[in-house]
Protein backbone atom coordinates (compact mmCIF):
# COMPACT_ATOMS: atom_id res chain seq x y z
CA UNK A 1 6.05 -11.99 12.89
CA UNK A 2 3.28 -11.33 14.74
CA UNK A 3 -1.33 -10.62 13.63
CA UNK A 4 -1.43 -10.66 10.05
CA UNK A 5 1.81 -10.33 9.26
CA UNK A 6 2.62 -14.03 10.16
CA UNK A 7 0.72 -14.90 6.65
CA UNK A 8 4.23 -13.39 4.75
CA UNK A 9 7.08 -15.95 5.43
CA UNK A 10 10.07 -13.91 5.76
CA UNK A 11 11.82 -15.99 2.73
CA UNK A 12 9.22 -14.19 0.79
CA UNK A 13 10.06 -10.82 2.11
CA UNK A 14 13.85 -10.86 1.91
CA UNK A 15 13.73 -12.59 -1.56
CA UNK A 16 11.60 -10.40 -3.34
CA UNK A 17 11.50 -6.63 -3.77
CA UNK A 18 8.84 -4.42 -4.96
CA UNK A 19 7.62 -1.46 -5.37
CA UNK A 20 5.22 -1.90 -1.50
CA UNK A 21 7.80 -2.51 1.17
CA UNK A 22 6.21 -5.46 2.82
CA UNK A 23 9.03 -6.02 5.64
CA UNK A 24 7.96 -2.47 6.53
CA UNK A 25 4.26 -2.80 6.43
CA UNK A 26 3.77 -5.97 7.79
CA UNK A 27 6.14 -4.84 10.89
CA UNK A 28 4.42 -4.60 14.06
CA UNK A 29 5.23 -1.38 16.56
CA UNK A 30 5.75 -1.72 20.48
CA UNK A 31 5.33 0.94 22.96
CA UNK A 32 9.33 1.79 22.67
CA UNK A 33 9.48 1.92 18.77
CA UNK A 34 7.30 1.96 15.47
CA UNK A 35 7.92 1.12 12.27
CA UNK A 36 9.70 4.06 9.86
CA UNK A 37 6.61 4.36 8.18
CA UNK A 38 6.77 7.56 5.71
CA UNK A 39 4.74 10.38 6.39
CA UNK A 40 1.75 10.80 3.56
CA UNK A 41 1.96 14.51 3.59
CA UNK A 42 5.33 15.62 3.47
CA UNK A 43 7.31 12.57 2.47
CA UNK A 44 10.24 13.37 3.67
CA UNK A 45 9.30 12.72 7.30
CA UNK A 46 8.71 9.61 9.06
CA UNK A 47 5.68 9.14 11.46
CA UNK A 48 7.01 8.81 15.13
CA UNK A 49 5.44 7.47 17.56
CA UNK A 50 3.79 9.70 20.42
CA UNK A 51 5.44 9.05 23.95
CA UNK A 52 2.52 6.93 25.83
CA UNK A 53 0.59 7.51 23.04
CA UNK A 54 -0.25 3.51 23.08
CA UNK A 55 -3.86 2.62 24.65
CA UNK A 56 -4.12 -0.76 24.64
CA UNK A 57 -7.24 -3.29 26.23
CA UNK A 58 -7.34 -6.74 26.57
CA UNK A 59 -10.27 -8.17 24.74
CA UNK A 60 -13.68 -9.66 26.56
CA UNK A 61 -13.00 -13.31 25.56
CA UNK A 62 -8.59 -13.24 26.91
CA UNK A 63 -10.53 -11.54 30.42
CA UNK A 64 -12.63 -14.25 30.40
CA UNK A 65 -9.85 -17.13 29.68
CA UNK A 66 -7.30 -15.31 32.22
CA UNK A 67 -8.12 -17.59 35.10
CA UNK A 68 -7.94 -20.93 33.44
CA UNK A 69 -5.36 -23.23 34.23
CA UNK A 70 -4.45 -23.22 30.17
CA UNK A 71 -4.16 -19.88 29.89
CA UNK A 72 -0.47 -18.00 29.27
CA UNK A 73 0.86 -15.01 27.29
CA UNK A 74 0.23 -16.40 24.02
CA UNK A 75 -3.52 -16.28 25.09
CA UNK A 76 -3.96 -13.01 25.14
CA UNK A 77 -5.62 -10.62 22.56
CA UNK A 78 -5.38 -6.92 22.74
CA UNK A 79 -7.01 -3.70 20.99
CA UNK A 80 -5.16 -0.69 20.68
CA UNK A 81 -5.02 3.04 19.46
CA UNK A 82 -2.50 5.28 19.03
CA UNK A 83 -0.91 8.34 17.32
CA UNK A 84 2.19 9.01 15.61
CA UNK A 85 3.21 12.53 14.37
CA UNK A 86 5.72 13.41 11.60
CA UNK A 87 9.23 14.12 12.78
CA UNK A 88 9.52 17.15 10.10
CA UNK A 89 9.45 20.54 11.82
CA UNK A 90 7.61 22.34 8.88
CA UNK A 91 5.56 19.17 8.44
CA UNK A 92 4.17 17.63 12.10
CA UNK A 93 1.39 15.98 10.37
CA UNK A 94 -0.23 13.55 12.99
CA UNK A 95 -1.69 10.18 12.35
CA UNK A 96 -4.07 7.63 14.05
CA UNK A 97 -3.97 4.00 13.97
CA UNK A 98 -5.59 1.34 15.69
CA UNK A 99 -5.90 -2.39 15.62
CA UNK A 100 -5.23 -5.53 17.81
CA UNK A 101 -2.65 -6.74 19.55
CA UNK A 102 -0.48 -9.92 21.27
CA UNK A 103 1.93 -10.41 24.02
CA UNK A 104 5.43 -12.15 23.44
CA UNK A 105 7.22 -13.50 26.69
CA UNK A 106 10.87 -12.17 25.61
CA UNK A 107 14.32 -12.75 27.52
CA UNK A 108 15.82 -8.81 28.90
CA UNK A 109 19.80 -9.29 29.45
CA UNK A 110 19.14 -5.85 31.72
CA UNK A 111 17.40 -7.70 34.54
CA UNK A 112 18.98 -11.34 33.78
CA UNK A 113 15.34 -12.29 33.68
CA UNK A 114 11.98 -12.78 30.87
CA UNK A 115 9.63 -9.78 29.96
CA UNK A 116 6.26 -9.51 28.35
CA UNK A 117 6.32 -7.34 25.17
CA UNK A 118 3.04 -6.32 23.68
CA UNK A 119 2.92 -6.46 19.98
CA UNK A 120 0.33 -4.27 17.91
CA UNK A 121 -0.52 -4.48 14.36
CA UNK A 122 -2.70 -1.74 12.87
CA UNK A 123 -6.01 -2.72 10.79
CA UNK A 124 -6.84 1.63 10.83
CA UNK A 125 -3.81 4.02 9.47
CA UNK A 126 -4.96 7.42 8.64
CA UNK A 127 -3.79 9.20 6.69
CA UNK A 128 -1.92 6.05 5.66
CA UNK A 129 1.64 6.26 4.54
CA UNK A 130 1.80 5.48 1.06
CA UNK A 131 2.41 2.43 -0.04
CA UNK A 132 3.74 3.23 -3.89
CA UNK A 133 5.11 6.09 -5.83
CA UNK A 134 2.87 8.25 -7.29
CA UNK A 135 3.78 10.49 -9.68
CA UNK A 136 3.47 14.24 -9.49
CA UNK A 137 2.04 14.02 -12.80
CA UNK A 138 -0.65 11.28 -12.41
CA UNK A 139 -4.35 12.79 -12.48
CA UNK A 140 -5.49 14.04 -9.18
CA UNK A 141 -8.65 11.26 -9.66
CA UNK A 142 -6.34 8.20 -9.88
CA UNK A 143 -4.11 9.59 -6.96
CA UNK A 144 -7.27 9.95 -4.65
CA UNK A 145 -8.32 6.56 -5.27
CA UNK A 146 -4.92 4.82 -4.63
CA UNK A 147 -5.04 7.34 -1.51
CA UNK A 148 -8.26 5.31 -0.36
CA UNK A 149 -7.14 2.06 -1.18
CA UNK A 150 -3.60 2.48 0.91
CA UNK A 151 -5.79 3.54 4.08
CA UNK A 152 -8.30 0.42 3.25
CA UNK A 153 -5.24 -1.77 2.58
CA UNK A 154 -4.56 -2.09 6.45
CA UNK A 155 -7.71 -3.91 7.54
CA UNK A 156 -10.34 -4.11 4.62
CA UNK A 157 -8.61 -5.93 1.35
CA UNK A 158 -11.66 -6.18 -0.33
CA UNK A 159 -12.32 -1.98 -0.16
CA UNK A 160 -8.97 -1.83 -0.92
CA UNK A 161 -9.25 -3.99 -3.92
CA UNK A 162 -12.13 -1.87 -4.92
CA UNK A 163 -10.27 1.71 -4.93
CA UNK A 164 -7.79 0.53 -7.28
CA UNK A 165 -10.11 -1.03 -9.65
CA UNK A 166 -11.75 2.41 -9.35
CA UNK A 167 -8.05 4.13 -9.95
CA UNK A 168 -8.11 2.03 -13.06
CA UNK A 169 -11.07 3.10 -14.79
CA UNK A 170 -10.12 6.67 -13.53
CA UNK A 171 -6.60 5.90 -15.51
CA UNK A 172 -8.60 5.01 -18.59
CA UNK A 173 -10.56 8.17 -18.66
CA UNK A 174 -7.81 10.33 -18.56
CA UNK A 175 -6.19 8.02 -21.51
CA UNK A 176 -9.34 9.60 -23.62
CA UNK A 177 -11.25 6.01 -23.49
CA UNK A 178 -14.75 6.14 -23.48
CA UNK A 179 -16.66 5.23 -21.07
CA UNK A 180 -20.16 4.27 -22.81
CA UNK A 181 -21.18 2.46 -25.99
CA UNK A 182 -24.08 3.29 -28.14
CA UNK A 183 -26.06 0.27 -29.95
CA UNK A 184 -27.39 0.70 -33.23
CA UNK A 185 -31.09 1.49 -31.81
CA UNK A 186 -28.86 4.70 -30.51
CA UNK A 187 -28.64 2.97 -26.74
CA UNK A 188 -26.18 3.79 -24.52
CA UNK A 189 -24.83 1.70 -22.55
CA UNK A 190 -21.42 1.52 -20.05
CA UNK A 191 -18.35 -0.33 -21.10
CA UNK A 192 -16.74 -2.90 -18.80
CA UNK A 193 -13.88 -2.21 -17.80
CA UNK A 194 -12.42 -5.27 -19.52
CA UNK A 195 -13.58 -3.73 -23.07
CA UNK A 196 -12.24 -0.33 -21.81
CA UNK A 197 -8.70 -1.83 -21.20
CA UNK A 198 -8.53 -3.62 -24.28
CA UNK A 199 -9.11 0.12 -25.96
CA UNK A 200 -5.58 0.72 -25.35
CA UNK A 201 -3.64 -2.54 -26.14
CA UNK A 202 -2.38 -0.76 -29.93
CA UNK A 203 -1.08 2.36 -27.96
CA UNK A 204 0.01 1.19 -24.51
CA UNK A 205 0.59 -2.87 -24.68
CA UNK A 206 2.20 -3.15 -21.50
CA UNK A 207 -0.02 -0.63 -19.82
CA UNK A 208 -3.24 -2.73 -21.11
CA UNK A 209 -1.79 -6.15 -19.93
CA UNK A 210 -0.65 -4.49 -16.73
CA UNK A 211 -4.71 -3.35 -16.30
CA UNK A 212 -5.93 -6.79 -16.79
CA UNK A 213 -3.74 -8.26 -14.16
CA UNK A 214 -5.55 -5.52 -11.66
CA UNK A 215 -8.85 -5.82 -13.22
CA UNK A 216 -8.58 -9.97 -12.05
CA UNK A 217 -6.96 -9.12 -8.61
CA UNK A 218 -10.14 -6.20 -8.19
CA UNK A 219 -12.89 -9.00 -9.44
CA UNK A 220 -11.14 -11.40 -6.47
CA UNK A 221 -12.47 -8.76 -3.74
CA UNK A 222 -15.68 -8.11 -5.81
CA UNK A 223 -16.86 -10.69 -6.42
CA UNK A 224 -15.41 -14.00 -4.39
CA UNK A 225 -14.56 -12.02 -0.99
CA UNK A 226 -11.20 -13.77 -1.01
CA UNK A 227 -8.87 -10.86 -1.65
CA UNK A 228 -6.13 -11.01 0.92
CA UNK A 229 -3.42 -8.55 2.04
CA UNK A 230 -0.57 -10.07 -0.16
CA UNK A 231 -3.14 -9.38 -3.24
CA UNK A 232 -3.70 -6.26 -2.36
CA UNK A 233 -0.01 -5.14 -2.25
CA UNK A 234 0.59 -6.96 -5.55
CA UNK A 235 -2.36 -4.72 -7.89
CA UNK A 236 -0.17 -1.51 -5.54
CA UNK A 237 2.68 -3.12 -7.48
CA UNK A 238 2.00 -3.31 -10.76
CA UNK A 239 0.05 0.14 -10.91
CA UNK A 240 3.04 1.82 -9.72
CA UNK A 241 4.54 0.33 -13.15
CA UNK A 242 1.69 1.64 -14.88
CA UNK A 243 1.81 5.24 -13.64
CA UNK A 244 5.92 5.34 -14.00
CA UNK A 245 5.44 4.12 -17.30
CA UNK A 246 2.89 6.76 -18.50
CA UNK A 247 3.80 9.89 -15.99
CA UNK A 248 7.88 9.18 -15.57
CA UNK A 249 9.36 6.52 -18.00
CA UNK A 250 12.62 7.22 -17.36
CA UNK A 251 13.59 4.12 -19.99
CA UNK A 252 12.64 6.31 -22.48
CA UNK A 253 14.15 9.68 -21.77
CA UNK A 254 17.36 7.54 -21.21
CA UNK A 255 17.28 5.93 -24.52
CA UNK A 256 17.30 9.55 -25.95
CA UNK A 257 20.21 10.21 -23.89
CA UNK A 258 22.01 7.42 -25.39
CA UNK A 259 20.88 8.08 -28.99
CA UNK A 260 21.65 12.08 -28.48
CA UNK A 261 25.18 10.81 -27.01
CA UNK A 262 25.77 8.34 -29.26
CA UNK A 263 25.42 10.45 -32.49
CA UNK A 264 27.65 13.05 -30.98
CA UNK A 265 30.36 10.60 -29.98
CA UNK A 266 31.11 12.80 -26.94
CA UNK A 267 28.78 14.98 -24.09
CA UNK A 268 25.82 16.79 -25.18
CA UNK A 269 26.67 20.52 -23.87
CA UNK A 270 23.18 22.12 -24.50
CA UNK A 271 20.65 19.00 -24.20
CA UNK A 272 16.79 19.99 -23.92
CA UNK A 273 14.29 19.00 -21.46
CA UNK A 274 13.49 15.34 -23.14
């Protein structure tokens, strides 16, 4: 794996699978092919890559190294930009992405002989793909937010980290929890969003414990600076839990099903919407 994506050993990424395809994200594109990466807008396209769309510049400092003696493929650094555009006729929605890039020295059975393939790996995706499921039914504030954080997720983890904390406390307003405390003197002042959480344990106890675990992922970009790529994808992973719990929870329509079926003993001919 090549850039960033060499941080995610591919044990990791065969082994485990959740709800942010990381073989997919963290797959670098080539001038011949990019990644099946699901168009935002549509989603039911994929983003394809524009023929020659690739623009791609070796950096100041690999220029400067190219006439040393030590100097090879694995040397150089590039920059690049390109576009994609969906492959949905009524769709078409185009896409920009930029970042850096490497060069691999590669063996081509065509010409009996080695080739150098350049390898890019965006840091910029806009409109990103997205990264989770969000439900049709989740408030158009949290959706914006995660929105944000999925084009932030490709270069700036701590942004990223931020726009889902933000998504949170969005999630809590629409919940109907309060965003402000008043004191005795009859001072107002604004609830954390650890005491805001903890507002919904009695009616949503997996929700509330599934907030916590993004509230200390969010603080790591807040405050410390140290939120990586791998934490980003894993607060994408546990809200898309949250909002399939509270907007689709499909364990508990099913669990009607079974009860409705069950006290029947046979099919249930004229079952309402549960």
């Amino acid at each position: 794996m090549h850039g960033d994506g060499a941080a995610y050993p591919l044990r990791r990424l065969l082994l485990i699978n959740m709800p942010v395809d990381r073989a997919l994200h963290l797959r670098p594109l080539t001038e011949k092919a990019a990644p099946a990466w699901r168009c935002p807008t549509c989603q039911s396209g994929h983003l394809r890559l524009m023929p020659k769309s690739i623009l791609s510049i070796q950096t100041a400092e690999t220029k400067q190294a190219a006439n040393e003696q030590w100097f090879d493929a694995d040397h150089v650094r590039l920059r690049f930009a390109a576009v994609l555009v969906c492959d949905n006729g009524s769709c078409g929605e185009p896409a920009s992405l930029s970042g850096t890039g490497s060069v691999s020295e590669e063996p081509d059975d065509d010409i009996q002989n080695s080739v150098y393939v350049e390898y890019f790996v965006p840091d910029h995706f806009r409109p990103s793909p997205a990264l989770i499921d969000i439900p049709a039914q989740c408030p158009s504030e949290v959706a914006e937010e995660l929105k944000l954080a999925f084009i932030a997720s490709w270069g700036d983890f701590a942004a990223s980290g931020n726009h889902i904390r933000t998504a949170a406390e969005h999630l809590l307003t629409a919940l109907r929890v309060r965003k402000t405390v008043t004191a005795k003197t009859g001072k107002k002042s604004w609830m954390t969003l650890h005491a805001r959480i903890e507002k919904v344990e009695a009616s949503h106890p997996t929700v509330s414990q599934s907030l916590f675990a993004i509230k200390w992922l969010g603080n790591a970009g807040s405050h410390s600076g140290e939120l990586t790529r791998e934490n980003v994808y894993d607060a994408l992973d546990i809200f898309e839990t949250v909002l399939h719990e509270l907007y689709v929870n499909h364990a508990k329509a099913i669990k009607k099903l079974v009860t409705a079926v069950n006290r029947r003993k046979g099919p249930i001919r004229r079952r309402a919407p549960f």
